[in-house]
Structure formats: C-alpha cells, structure tokens
Protein backbone atom coordinates (compact mmCIF):
# COMPACT_ATOMS: atom_id res chain seq x y z
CA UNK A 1 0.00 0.00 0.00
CA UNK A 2 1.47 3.40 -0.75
CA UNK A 3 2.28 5.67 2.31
CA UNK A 4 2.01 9.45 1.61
CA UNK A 5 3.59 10.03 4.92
CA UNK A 6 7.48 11.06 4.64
CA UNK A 7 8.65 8.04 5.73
CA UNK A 8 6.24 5.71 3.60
CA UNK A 9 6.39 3.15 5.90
CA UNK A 10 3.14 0.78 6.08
CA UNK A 11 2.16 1.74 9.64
CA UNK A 12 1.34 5.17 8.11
CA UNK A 13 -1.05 4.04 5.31
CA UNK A 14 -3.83 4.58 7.24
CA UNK A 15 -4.58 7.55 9.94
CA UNK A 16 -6.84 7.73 12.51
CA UNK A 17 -8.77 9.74 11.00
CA UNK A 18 -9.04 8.79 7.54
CA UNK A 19 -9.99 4.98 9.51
CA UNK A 20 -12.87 7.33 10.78
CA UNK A 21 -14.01 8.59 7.23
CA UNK A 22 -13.74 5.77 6.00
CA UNK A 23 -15.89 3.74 7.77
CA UNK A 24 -18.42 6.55 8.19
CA UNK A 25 -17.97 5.89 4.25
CA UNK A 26 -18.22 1.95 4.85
CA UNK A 27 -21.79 2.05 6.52
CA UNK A 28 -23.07 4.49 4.03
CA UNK A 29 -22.37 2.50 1.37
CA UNK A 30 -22.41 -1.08 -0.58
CA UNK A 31 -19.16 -1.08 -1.29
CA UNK A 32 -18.07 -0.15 2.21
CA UNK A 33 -15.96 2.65 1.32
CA UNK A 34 -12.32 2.52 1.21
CA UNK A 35 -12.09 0.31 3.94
CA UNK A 36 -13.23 -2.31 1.55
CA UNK A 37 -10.47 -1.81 -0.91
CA UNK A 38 -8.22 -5.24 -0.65
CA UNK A 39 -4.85 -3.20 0.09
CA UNK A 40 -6.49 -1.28 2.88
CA UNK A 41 -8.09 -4.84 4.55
CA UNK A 42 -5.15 -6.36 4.22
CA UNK A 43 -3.09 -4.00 6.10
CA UNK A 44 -5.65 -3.52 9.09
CA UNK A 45 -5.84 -7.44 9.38
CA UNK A 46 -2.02 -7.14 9.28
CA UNK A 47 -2.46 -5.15 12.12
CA UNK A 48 -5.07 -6.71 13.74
CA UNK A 49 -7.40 -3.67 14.43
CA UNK A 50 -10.00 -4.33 17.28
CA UNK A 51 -12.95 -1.85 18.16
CA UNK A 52 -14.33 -1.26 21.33
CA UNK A 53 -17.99 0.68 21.69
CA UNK A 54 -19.22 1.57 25.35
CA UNK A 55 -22.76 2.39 24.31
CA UNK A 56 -24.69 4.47 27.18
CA UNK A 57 -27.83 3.72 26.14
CA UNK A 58 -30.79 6.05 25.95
CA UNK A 59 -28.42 9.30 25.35
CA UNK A 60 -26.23 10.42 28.42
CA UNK A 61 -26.09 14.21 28.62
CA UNK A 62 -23.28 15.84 27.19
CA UNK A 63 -23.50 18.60 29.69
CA UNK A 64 -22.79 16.02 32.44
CA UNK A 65 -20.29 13.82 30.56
CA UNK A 66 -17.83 15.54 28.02
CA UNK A 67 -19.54 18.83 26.91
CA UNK A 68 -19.77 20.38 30.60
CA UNK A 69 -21.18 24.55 30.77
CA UNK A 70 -21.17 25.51 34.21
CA UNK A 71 -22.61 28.98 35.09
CA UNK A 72 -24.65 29.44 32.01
CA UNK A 73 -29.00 29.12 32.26
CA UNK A 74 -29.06 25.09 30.66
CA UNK A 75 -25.52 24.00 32.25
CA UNK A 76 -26.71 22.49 35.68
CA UNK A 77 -25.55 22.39 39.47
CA UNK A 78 -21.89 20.86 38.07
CA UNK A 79 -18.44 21.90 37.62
CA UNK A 80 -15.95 21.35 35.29
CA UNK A 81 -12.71 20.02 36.31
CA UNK A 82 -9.53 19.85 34.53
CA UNK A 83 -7.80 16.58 32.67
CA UNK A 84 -5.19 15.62 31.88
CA UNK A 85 -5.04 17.18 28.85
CA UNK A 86 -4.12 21.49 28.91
CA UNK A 87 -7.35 23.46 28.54
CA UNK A 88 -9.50 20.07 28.27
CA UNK A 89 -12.42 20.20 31.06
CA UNK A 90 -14.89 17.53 31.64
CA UNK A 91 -17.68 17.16 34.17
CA UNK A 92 -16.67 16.88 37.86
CA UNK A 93 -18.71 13.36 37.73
CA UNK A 94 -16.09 12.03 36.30
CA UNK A 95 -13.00 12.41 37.94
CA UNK A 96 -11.09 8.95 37.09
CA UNK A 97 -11.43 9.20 33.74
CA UNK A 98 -10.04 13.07 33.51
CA UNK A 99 -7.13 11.58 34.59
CA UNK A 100 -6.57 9.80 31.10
CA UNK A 101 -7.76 11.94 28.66
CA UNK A 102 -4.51 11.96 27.15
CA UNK A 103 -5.42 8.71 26.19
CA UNK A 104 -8.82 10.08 24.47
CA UNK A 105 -9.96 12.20 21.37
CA UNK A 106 -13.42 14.16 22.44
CA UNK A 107 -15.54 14.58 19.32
CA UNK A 108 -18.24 17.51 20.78
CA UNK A 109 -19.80 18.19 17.46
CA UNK A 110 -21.91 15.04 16.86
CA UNK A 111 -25.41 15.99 16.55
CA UNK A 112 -28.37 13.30 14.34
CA UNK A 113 -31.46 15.98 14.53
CA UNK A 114 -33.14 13.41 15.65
CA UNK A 115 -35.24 13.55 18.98
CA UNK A 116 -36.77 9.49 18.44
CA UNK A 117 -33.94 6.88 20.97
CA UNK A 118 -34.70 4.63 18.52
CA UNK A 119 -33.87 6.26 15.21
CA UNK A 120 -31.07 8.10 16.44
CA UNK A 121 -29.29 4.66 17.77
CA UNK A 122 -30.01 3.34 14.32
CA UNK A 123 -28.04 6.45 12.86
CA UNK A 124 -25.13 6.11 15.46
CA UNK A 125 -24.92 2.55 15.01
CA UNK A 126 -25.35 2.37 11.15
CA UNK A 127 -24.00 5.71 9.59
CA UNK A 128 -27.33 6.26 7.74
CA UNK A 129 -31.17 7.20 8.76
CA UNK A 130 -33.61 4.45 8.78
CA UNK A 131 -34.96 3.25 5.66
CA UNK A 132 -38.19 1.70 5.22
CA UNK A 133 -36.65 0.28 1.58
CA UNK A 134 -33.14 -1.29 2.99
CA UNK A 135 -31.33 -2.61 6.34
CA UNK A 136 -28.18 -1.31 6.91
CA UNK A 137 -25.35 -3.03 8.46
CA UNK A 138 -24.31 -2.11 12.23
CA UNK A 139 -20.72 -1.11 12.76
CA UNK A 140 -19.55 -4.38 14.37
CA UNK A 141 -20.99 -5.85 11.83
CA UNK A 142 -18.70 -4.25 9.06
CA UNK A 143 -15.48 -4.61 11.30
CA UNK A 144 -16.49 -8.04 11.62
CA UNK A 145 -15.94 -8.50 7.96
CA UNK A 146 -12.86 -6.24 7.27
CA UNK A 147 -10.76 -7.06 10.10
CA UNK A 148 -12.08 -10.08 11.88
CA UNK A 149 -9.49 -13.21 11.06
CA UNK A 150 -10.98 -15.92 8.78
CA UNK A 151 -9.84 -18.85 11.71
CA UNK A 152 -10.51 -17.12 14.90
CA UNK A 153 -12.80 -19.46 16.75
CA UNK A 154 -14.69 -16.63 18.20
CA UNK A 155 -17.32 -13.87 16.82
CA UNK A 156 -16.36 -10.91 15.03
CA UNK A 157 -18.98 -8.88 16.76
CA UNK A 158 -20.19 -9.49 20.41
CA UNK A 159 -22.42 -7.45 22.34
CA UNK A 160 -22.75 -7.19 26.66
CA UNK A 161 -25.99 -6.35 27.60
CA UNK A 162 -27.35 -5.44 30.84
CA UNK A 163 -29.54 -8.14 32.32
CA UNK A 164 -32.06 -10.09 29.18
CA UNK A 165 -31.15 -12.81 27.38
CA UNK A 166 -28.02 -13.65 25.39
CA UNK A 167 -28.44 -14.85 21.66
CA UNK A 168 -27.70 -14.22 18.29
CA UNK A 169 -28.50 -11.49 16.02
CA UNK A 170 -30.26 -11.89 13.08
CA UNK A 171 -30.54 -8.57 11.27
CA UNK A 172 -27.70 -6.56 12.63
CA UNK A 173 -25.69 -7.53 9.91
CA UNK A 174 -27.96 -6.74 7.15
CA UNK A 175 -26.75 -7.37 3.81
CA UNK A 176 -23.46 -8.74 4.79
CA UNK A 177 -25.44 -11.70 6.13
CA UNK A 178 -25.81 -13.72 8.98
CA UNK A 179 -21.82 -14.63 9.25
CA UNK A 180 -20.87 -11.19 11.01
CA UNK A 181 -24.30 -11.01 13.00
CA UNK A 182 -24.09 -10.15 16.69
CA UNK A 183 -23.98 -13.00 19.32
CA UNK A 184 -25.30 -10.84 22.43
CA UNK A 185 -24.17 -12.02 26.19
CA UNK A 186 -27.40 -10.95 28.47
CA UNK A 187 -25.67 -9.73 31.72
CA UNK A 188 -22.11 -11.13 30.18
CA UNK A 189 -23.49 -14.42 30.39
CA UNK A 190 -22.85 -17.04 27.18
CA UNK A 191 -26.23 -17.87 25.07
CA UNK A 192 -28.58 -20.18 27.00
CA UNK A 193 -28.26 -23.74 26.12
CA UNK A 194 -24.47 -23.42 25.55
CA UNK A 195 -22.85 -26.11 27.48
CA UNK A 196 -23.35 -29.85 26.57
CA UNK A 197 -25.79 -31.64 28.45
CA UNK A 198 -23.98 -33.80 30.92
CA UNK A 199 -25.24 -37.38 29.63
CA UNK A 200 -23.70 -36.81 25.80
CA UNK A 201 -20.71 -37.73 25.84
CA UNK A 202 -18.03 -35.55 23.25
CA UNK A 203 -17.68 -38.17 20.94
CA UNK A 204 -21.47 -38.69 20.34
CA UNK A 205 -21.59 -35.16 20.32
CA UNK A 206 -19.20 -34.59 17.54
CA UNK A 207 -20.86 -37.55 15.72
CA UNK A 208 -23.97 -35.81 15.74
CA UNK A 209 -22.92 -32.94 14.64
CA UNK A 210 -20.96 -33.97 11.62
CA UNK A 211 -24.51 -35.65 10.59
CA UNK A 212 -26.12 -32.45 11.01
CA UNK A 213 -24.07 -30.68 8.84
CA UNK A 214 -23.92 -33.31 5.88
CA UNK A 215 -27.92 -33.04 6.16
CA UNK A 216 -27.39 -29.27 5.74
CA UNK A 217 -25.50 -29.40 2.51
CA UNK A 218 -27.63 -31.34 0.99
CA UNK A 219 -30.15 -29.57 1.74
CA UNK A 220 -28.81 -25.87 0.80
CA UNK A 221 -27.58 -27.32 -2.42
CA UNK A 222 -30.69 -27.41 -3.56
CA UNK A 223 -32.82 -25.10 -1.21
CA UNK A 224 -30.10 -22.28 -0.09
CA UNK A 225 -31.68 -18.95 1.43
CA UNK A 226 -31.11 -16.53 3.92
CA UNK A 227 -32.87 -18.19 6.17
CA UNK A 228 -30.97 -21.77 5.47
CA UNK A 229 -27.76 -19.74 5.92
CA UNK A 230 -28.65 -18.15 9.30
CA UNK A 231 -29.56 -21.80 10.91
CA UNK A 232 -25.85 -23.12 9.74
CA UNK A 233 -24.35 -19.98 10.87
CA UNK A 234 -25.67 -20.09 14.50
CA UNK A 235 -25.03 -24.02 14.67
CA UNK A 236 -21.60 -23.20 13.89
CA UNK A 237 -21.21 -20.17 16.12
CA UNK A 238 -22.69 -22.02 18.93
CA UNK A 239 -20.25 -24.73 18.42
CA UNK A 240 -17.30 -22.18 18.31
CA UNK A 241 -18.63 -20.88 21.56
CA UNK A 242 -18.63 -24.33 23.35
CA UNK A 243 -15.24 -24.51 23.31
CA UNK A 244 -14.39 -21.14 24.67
CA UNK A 245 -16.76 -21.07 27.89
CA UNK A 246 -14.22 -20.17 30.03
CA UNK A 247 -13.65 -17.07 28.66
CA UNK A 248 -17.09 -15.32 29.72
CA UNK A 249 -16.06 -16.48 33.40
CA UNK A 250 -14.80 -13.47 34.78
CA UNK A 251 -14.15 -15.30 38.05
CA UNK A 252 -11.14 -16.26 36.34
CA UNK A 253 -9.48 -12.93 36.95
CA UNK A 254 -7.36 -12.41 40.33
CA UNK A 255 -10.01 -11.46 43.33
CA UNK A 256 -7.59 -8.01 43.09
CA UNK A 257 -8.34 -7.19 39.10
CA UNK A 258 -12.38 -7.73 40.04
CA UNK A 259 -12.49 -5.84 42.71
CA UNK A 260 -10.90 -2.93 40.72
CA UNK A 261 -14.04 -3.44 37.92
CA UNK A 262 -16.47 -3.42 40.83
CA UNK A 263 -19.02 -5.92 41.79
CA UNK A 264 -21.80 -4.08 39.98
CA UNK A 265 -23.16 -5.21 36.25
CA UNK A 266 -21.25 -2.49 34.61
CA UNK A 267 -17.62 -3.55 36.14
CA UNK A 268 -18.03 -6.86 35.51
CA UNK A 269 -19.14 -6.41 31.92
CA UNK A 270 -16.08 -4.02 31.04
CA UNK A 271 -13.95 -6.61 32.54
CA UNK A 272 -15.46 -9.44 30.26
CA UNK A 273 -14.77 -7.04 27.38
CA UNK A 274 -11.13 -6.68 28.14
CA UNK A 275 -11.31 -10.28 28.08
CA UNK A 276 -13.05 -10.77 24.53
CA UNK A 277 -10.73 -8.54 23.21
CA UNK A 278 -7.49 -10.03 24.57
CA UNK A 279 -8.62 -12.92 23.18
CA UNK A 280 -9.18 -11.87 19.61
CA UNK A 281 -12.99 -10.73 19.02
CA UNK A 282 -13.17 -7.80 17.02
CA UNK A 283 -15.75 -5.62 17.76
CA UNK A 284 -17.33 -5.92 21.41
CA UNK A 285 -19.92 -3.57 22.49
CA UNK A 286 -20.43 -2.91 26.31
CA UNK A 287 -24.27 -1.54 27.17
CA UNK A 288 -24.46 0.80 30.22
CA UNK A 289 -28.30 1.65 30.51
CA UNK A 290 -30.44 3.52 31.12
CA UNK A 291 -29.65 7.49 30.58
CA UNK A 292 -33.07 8.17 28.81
CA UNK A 293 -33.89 10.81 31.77
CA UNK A 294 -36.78 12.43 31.86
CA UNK A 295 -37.22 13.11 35.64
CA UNK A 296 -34.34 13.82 38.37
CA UNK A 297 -31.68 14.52 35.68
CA UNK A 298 -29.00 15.29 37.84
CA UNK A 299 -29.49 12.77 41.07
CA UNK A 300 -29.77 10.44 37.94
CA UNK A 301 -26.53 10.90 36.47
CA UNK A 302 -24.69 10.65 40.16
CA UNK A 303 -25.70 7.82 40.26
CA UNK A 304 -25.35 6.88 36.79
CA UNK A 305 -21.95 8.05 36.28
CA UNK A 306 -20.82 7.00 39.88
CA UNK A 307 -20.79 3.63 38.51
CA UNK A 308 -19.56 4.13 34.90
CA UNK A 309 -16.57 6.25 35.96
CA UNK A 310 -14.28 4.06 37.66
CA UNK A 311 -14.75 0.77 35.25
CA UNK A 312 -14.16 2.87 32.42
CA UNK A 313 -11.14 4.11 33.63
CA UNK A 314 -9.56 0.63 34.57
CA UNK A 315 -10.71 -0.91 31.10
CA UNK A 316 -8.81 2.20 29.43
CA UNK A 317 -6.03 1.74 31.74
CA UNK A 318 -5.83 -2.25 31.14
CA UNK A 319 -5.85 -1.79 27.47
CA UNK A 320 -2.81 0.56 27.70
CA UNK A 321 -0.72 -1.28 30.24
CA UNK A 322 -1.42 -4.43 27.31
CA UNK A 323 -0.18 -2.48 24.48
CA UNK A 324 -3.80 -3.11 23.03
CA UNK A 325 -4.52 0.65 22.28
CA UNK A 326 -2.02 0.74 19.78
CA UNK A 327 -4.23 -1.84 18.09
C-alpha cells in the first residue's frame, strides 16, 4: 500500500482519521468505502485492528459527561474540572477518567437531529437514517468483515448487555449476512443452552454434529436462502462458543483485578470485554443503561456516572498497560 507520509512506511497508510471517514464511508455504502479496498483490509488485518464501543444507552447528557457549561441558564448544578489534557475540562462526575484523557480524542460536534432513541441509535450505530426500503449493516458488523481473522474461533462482533437474554442477532448484519451477526451475552453471560448436556458424551456429540451438517449441505444445495444460511451460521457459532466457555467467566481474573471493575453489572461487563478482546474478538460492544432521563436529571446521572466512571477508567487503563490501544 502506498504511504504518503514522509517516511512511507506501512504503519502510516492509514490515519486515525481517515480509519474514521472511512468507515463513516463503509456504513453508508455497498461497497463499504475505502475500507473495503483489498490493500487497505489487508493492512488492518495485518495489524489486527479491534474496536471497542461503550454504548450508554438512551443518550447520556453531554452537559454532564464531556460537553460540561457551568454557570450558564441550561448547564446544571456541576463543575468542570480539569484533565489531563491542557485546557481540556470535563464534568466533575467524572473524575477517574479526567485523569486519562490523554489517552482520548473528544468529538463535541456530533449531533443526528433526531429527537426518536430509537432512530437516532439506528443512525449512530449504522452511519445512515432508517430506511423503510433497505437494512443497513451495524458497525460491528462491518469490522467483523474487514478485520475479523478468517480462523478465529470466536465472533467478530459481540455485544454485553445489561440483564435479558443472550443470543444471536439476526438482522444486525444486514446485507453482509448472517456470518458477522451479533452473538449478544445478556448480563455477560454465554447464550442459553451453551454447554453440553452432561449425559452426551463428546464423541457422540461430535458424531452428531458432523450428521447435522452433511444433512445441511444437501439440503442448501438445492434449497439455499437466507434463512438456510442463518440456521448453519448459528449451529456453527454455537459450536465455536462451546469450546471457549471459560472465557465469559470473569471469576477467572485475580479477586484483586475484580475488585478494581467493581461488583456491579457495569464492572463486571467491562472486565469481560477486556477479556473478549485479549482474546481476539473484534468488535465488542459494552451496554451501560439507562440514561433516557426524563425526571431527576442530575441525582440520575450521580448515580449513573458514579458507577460508569471508575470501570471505564480501569478498562482504558488495562488496554494501555497491554499495548492493546495501539491496536
């Protein structure tokens, strides 16, 4: 790939931010932008590019968060404090992550004119306003794609959710099909059903399985939909996931690292995601909910943030101490 940097070296052929425009390009698109271009996903698998998403569901306040304007009529009882970053002030609720925003870029000019949760999610997840005509793929479901290995055992795209079921997604992906769909861990937890049942012995198991599948080609050679495709693909998720159980145990970590996450949902979800991503998934998307406040704003957002703050900061800390953010 050619560098345009002086020192043309390979590292360079992508920046930050034309990674940004381009997949703002990607889920615009069919073609996926440049990201799609075969030099460009080569040298991001080269580099093995991983995304993280902490999604605060419902719409967190940027006056509370990153956007903070004390002393004005709208700006609320907070102050700003400073961060670790020279003229760079964030709300005063949270105080461990201003300590490593040297480690962040704060984008304060996002705005979807859109007042509907649900449309605007659809916007921030997808690039691109709902459309009665076409689906569009999420963005863990296009890093999935580009950068996800072809033999890692484990999902491109995962999602934590608080409390609900686990499963996997079936329309997430979109177009790109049911390959790079979601597989969502309700409260961190793998997808009910996922361990095999104690009288089945591995052998039998694998036995049945290999039947299963031979029934399946024959029957999508001559019947092959979307549908038939989704069915294979979450058989043979599923059985990727049976082998890697031990990885959603977060009880696995040192009784020190936990206690740093907290005992609380959020803690232990950010820790799970440290783990996912350590182990090779490429997209993992952490759910903090619910900031949709329509009453008691600020006691909300005490509370709220009080247990976002410190997780947050550990996960960004971990990932740094790993050499992960350079990836």
């Amino acid at each position: 790939m050619r560098s345009w940097y002086a020192c043309q070296s390979p590292e360079h052929a992508l920046s930050r931010r034309a990674f940004m425009g381009a997949t703002a390009g990607a889920l615009g698109t069919f073609g996926l932008g440049a990201l799609a271009s075969p030099a460009a996903a080569a040298e991001l698998s080269k580099q093995q590019k991983r995304v993280l998403l902490v999604w605060l569901s419902g719409g967190v306040s940027q006056l509370e968060t990153w956007d903070p304007k004390p002393g004005t009529d709208t700006g609320g009882p907070f102050r700003s404090i400073p961060t670790s970053v020279t003229g760079t002030r964030i709300c005063e609720l949270l105080p461990h992550t201003a300590k490593l925003a040297h480690r962040m870029a704060l984008v304060r000019g996002i705005n979807t004119a859109e007042d509907d949760h649900g449309k605007g999610a659809v916007i921030m997840h997808t690039g691109r306003r709902p459309d009665p005509a076409l689906e569009y793929p999420h963005l863990g479901s296009v890093m999935a794609k580009l950068l996800a290995p072809p033999d890692c055992p484990l999902p491109g795209y995962v999602q934590i959710t608080p409390k609900g079921g686990g499963g996997f997604g079936k329309t997430d992906s979109a177009f790109l099909g049911p390959k790079y769909a979601s597989v969502a861990l309700g409260d961190g937890k793998p997808p009910a059903n996922l361990l095999r049942p104690e009288n089945l012995s591995e052998t039998a198991d694998q036995k049945r399985n290999a039947f299963r599948q031979s029934l399946d080609k024959q029957f999508a050679a001559g019947r092959k939909t979307a549908e038939t495709e989704a069915y294979m693909e979450s058989y043979e998720q599923a059985a990727q996931l049976m082998r890697q159980t031990k990885l959603f145990d977060v009880a696995q970590e040192p009784a020190a690292q936990r206690e740093r996450y907290g005992s609380h949902d959020f803690g232990r979800h950010c820790l799970l995601a440290r783990r996912l991503l350590e182990s090779g998934v490429t997209f993992v998307k952490v759910t903090h909910s619910n900031y949709d406040t329509h009453h008691e704003n600020f006691d909300f957002h005490i509370e709220q943030l009080g247990e976002f703050d410190r997780p947050f900061a550990n996960l960004l800390t971990d990932l740094q101490e790993r050499g992960m953010l350079d990836s």
